[in-house]
PDB file of N, CA and C in Angstrom:
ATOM      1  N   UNK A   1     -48.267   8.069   9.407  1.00  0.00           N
ATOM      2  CA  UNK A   1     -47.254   8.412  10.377  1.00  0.00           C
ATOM      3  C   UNK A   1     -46.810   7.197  11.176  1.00  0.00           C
ATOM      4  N   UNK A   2     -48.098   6.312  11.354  1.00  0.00           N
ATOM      5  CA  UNK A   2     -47.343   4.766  12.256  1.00  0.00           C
ATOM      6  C   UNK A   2     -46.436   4.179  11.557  1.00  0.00           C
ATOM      7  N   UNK A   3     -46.447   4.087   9.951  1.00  0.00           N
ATOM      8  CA  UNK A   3     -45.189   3.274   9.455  1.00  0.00           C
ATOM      9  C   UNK A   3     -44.505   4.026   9.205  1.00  0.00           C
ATOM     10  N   UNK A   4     -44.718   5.220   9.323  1.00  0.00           N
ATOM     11  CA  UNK A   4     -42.484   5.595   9.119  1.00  0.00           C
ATOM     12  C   UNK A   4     -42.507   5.464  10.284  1.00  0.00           C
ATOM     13  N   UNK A   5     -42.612   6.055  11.848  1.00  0.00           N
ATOM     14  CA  UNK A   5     -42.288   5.643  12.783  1.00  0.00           C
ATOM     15  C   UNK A   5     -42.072   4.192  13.703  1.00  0.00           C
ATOM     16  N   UNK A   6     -42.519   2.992  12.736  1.00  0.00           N
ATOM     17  CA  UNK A   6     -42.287   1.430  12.903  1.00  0.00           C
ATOM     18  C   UNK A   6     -40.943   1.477  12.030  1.00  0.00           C
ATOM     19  N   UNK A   7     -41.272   2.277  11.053  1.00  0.00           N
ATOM     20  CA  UNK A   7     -39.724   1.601  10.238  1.00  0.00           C
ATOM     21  C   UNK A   7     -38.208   1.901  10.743  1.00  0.00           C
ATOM     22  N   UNK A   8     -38.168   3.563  11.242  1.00  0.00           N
ATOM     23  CA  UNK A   8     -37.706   4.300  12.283  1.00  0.00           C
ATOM     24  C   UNK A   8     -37.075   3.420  13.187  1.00  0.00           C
ATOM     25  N   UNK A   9     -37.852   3.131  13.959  1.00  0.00           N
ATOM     26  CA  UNK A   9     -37.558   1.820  14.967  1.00  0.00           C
ATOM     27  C   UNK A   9     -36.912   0.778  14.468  1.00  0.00           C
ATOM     28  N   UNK A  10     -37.386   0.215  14.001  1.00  0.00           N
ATOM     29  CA  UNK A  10     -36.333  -0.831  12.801  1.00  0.00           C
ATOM     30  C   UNK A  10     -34.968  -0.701  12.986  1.00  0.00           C
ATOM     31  N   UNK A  11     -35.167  -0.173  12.500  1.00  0.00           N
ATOM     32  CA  UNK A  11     -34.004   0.787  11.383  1.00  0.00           C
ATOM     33  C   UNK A  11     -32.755   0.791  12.547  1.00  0.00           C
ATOM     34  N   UNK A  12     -33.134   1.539  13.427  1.00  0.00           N
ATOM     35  CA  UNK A  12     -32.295   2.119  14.479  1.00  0.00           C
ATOM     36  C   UNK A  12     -32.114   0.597  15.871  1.00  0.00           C
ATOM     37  N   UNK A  13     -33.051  -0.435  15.607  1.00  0.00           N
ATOM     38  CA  UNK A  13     -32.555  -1.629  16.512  1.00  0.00           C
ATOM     39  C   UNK A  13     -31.662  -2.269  15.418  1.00  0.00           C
ATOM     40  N   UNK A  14     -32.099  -1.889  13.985  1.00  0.00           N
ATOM     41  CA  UNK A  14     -31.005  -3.028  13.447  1.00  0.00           C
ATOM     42  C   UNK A  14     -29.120  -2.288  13.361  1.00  0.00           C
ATOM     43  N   UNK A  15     -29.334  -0.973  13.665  1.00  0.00           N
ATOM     44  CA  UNK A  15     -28.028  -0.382  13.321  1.00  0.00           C
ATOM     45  C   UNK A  15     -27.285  -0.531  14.878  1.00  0.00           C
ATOM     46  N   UNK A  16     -28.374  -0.880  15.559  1.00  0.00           N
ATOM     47  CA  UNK A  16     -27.697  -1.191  17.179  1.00  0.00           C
ATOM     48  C   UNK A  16     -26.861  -2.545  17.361  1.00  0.00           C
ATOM     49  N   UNK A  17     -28.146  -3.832  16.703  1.00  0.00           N
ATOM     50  CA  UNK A  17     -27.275  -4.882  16.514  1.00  0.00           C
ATOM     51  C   UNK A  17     -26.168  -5.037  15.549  1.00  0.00           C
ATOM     52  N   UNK A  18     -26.272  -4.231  14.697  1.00  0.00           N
ATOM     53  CA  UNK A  18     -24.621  -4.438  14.017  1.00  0.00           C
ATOM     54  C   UNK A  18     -23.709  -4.054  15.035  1.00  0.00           C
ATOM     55  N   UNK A  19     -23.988  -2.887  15.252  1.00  0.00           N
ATOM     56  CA  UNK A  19     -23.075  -1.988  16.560  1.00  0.00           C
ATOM     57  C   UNK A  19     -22.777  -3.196  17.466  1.00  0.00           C
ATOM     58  N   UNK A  20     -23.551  -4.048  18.168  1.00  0.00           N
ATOM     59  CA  UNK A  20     -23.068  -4.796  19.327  1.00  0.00           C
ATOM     60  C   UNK A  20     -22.066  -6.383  18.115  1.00  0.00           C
ATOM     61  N   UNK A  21     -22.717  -6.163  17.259  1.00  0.00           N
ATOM     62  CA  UNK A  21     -21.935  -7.574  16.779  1.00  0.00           C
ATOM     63  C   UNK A  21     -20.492  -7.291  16.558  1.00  0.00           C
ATOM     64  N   UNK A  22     -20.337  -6.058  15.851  1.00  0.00           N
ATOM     65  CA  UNK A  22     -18.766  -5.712  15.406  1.00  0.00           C
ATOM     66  C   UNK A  22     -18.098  -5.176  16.698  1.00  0.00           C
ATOM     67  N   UNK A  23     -18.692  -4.463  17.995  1.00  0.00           N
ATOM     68  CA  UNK A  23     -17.609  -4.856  19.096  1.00  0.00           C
ATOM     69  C   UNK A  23     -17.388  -6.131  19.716  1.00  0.00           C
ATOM     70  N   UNK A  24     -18.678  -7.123  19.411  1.00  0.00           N
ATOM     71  CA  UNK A  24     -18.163  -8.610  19.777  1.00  0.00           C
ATOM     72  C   UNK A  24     -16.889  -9.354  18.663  1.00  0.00           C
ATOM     73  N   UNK A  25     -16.917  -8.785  17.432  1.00  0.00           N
ATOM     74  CA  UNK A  25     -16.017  -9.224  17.053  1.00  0.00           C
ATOM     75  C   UNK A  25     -14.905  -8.453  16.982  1.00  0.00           C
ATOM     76  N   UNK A  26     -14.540  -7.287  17.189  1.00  0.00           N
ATOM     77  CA  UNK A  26     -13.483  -6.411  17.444  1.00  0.00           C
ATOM     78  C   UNK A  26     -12.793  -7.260  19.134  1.00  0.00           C
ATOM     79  N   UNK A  27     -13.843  -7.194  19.657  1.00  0.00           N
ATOM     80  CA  UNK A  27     -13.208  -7.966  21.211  1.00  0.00           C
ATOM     81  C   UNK A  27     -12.530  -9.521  20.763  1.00  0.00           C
ATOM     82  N   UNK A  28     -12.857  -9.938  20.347  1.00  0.00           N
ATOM     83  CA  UNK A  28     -12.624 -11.269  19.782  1.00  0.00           C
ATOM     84  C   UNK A  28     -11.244 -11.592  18.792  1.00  0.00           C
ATOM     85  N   UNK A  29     -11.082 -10.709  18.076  1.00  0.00           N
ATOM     86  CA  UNK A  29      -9.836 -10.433  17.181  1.00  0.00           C
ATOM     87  C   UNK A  29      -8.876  -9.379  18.640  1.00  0.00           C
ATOM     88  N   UNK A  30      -8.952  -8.678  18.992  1.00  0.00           N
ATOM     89  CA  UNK A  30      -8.006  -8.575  20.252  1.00  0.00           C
ATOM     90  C   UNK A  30      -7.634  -9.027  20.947  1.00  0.00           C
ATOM     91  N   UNK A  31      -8.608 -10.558  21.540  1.00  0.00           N
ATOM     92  CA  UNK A  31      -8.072 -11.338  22.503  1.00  0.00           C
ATOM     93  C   UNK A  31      -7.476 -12.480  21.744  1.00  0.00           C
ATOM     94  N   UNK A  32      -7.740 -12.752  20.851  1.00  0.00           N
ATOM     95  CA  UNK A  32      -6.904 -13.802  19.769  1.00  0.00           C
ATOM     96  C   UNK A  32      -5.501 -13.017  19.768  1.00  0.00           C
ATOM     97  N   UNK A  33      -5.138 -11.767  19.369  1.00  0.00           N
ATOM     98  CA  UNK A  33      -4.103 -11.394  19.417  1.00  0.00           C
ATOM     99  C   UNK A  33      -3.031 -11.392  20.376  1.00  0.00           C
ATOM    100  N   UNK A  34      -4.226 -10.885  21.349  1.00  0.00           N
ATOM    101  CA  UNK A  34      -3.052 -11.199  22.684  1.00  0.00           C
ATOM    102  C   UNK A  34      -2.700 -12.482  22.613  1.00  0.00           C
ATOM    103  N   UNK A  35      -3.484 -13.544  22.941  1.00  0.00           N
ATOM    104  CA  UNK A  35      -2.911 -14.652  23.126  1.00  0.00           C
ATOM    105  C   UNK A  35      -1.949 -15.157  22.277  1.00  0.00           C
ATOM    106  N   UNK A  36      -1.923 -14.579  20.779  1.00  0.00           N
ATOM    107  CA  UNK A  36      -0.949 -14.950  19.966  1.00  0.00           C
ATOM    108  C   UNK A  36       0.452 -14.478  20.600  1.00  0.00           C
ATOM    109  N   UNK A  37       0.263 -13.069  21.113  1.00  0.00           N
ATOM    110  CA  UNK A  37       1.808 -12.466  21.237  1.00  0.00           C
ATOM    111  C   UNK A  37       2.271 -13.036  22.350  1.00  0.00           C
ATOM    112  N   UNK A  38       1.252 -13.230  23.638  1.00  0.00           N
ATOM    113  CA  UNK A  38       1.815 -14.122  24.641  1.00  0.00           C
ATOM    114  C   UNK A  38       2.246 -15.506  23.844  1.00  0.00           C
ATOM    115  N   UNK A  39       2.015 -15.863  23.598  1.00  0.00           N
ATOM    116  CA  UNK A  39       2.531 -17.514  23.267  1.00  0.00           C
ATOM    117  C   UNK A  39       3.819 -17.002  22.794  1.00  0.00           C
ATOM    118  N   UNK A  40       4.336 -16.090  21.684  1.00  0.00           N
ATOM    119  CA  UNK A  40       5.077 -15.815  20.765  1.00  0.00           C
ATOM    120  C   UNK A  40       5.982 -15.595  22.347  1.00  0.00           C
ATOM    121  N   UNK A  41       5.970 -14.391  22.994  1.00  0.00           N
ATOM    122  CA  UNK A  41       6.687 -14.418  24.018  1.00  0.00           C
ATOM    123  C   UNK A  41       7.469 -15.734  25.042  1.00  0.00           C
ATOM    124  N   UNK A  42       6.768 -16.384  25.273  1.00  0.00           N
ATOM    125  CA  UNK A  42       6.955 -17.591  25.809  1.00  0.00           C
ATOM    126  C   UNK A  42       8.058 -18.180  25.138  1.00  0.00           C
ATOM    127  N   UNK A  43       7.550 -18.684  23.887  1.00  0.00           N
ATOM    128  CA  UNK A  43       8.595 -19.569  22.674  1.00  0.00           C
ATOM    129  C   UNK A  43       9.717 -18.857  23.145  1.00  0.00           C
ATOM    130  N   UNK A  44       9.902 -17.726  22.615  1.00  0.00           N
ATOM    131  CA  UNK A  44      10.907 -16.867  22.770  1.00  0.00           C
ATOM    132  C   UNK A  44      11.681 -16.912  23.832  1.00  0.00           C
ATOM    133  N   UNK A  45      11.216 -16.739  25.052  1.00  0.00           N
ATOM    134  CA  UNK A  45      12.168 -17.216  26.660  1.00  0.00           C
ATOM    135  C   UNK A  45      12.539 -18.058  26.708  1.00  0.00           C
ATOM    136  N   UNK A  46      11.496 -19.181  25.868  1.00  0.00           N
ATOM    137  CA  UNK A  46      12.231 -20.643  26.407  1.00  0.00           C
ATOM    138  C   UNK A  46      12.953 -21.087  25.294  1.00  0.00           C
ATOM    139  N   UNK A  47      12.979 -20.778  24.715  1.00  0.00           N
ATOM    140  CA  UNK A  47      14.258 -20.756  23.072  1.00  0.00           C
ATOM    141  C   UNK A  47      15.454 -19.854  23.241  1.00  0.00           C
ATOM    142  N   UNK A  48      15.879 -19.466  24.426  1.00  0.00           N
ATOM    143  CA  UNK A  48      16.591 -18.046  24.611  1.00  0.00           C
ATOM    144  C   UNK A  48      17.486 -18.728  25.831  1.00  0.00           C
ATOM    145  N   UNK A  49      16.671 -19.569  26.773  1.00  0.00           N
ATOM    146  CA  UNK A  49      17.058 -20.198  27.885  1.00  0.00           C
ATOM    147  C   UNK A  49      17.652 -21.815  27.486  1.00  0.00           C
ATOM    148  N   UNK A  50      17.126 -22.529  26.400  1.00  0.00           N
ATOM    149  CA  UNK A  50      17.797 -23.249  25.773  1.00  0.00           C
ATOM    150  C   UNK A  50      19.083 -22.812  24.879  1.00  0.00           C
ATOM    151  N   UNK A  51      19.115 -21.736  24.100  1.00  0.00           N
ATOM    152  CA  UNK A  51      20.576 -21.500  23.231  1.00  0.00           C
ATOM    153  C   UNK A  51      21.863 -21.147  24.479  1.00  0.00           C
ATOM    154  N   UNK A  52      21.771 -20.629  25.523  1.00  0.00           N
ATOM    155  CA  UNK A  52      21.897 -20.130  26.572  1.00  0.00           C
ATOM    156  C   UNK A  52      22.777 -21.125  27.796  1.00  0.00           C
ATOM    157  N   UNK A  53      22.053 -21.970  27.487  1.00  0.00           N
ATOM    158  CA  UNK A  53      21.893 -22.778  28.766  1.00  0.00           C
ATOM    159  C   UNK A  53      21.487 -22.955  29.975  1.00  0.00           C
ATOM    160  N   UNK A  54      20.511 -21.938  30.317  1.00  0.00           N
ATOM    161  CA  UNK A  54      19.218 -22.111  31.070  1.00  0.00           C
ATOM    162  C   UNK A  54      19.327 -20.469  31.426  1.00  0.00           C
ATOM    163  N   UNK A  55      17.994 -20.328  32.986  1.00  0.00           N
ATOM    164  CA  UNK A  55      17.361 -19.454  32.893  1.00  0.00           C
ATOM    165  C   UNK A  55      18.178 -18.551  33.832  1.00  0.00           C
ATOM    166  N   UNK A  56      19.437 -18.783  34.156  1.00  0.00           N
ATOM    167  CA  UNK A  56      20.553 -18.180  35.254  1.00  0.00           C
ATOM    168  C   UNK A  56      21.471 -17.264  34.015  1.00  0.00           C
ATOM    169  N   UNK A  57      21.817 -18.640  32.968  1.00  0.00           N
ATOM    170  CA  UNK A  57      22.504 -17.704  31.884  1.00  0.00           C
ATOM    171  C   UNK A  57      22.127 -16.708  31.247  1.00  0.00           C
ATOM    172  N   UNK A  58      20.925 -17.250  30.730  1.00  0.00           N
ATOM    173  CA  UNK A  58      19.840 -15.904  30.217  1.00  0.00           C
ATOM    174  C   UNK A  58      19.955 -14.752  30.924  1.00  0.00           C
ATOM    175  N   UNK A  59      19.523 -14.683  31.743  1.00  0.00           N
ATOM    176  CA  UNK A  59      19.636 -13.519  33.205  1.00  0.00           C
ATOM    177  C   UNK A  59      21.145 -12.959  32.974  1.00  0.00           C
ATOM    178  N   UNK A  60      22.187 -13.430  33.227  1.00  0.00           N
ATOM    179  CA  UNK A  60      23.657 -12.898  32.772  1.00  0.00           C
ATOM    180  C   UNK A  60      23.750 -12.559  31.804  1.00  0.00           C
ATOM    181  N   UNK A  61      23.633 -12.957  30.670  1.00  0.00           N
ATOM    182  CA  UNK A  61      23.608 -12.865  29.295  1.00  0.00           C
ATOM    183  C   UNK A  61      23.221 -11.111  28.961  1.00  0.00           C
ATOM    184  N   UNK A  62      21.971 -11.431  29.488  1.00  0.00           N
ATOM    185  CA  UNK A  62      20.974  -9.805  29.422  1.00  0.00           C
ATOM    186  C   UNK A  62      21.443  -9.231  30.266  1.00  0.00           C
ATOM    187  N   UNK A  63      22.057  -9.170  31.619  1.00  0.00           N
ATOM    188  CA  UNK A  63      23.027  -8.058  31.981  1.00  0.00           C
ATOM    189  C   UNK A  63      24.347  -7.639  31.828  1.00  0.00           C
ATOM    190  N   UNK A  64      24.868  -8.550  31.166  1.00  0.00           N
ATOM    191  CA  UNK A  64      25.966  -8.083  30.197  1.00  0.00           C
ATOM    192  C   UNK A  64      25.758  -7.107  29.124  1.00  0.00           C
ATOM    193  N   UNK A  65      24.601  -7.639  28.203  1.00  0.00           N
ATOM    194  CA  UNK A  65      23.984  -6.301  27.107  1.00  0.00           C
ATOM    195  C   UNK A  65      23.996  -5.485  27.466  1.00  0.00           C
ATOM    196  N   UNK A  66      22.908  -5.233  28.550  1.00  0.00           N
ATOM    197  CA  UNK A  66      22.765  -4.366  29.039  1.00  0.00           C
ATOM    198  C   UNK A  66      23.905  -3.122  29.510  1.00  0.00           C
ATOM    199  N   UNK A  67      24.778  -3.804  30.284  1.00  0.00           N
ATOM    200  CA  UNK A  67      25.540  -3.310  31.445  1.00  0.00           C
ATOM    201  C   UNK A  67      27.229  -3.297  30.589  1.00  0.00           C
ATOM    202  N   UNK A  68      27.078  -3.690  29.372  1.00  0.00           N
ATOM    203  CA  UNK A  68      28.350  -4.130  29.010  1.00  0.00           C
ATOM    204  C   UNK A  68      29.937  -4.835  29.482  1.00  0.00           C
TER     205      UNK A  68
END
């Protein structure tokens, strides 16, 4: 009865540390992401404010769309 109940134990710390490793890497691939889409965002404003001619036109620009 002591070794199935050692193995038991085992068993159930090693299915814990997978458990904590794959939300460390689930957290890890989410915050990579964000930071990807922020950056992507950024490019984007400031590539928007350059075709534009800065960040006053931009602003007009988008309330014209908007507002027609």
């Amino acid at each position: 009865m002591k070794n199935n109940t050692a193995v038991t134990k085992e068993t159930n710390v090693v299915k814990e540390n997978i458990n904590v490793e794959i939300s460390k890497v689930s957290a890890a691939a989410i915050g990579i992401a964000s930071i990807l889409i922020g950056c992507w965002a950024v490019a984007t404003l400031i590539s928007g404010m350059i075709s534009t001619g800065g960040p006053m036109a931009l602003v007009k620009g988008f309330i014209t769309a908007i507002g027609g």
